[in-house]
Protein backbone atom coordinates (compact mmCIF):
# COMPACT_ATOMS: atom_id res chain seq x y z
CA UNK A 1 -9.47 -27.31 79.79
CA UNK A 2 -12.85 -27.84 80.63
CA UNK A 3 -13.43 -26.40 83.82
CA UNK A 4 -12.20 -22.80 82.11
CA UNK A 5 -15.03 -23.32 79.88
CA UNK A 6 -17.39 -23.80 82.47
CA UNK A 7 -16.44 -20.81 84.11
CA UNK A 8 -16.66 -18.81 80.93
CA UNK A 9 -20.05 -20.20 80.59
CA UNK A 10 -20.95 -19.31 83.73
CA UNK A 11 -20.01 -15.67 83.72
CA UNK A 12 -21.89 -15.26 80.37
CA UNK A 13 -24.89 -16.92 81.89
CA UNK A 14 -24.67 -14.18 84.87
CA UNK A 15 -24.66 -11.34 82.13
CA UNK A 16 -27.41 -12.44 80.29
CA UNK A 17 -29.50 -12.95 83.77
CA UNK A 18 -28.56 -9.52 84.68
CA UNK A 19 -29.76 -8.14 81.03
CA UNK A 20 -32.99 -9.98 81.38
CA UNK A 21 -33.36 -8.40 84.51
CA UNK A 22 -32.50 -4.72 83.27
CA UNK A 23 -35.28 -5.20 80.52
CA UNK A 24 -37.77 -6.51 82.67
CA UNK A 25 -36.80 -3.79 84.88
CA UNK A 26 -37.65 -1.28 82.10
CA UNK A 27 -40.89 -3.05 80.45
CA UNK A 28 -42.41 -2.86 84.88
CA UNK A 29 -41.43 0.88 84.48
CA UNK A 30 -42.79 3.30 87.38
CA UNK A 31 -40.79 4.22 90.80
CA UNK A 32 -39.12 0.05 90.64
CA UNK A 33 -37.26 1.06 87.38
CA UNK A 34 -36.38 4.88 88.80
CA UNK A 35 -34.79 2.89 91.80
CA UNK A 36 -32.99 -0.04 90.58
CA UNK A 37 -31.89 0.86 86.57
CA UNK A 38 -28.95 2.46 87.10
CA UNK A 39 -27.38 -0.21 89.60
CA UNK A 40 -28.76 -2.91 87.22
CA UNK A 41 -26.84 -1.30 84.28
CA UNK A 42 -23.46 -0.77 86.65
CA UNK A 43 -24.07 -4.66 87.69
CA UNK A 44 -24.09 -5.43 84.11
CA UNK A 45 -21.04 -4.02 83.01
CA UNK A 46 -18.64 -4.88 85.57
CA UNK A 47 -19.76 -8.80 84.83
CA UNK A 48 -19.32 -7.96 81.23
CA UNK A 49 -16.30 -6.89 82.15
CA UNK A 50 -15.21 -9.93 84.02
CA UNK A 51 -15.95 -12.11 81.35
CA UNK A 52 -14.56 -10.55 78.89
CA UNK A 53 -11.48 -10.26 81.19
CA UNK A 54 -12.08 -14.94 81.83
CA UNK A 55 -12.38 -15.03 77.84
CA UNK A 56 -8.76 -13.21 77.28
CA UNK A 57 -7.29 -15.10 80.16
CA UNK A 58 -8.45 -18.63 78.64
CA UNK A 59 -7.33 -17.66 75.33
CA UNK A 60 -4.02 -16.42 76.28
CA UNK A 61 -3.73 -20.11 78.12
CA UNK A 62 -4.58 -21.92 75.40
CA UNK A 63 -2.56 -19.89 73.22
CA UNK A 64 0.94 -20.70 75.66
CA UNK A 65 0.68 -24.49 75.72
């Protein structure tokens, strides 16, 4: 079961690179965060969403056998 791991690990590591990016986005301020903070926020929810979605799916396979 390792590679499911992996791939758990990986989509968490793509949220938190997202998040960093969102609060860099914020702390740089000015007509950058106008354009980008909304889509940054959307980006960051649908991977929270995915690995939330990776996290159930691993648990109801380790769960079954």
């Amino acid at each position: 079961m390792a590679w499911q791991y992996i791939v758990l690990g990986l989509s968490m590591l793509a949220v938190a690179v997202v998040l960093f990016w969102g609060v860099i986005t914020m702390a740089r301020g000015g007509e950058y965060n106008a354009k980008w903070s909304n889509k940054i926020m959307r980006y960051r929810i649908v991977l929270q969403g995915i690995a939330i979605l990776i996290f159930v799916v691993i648990l109801t396979l380790a769960s079954s056998g």
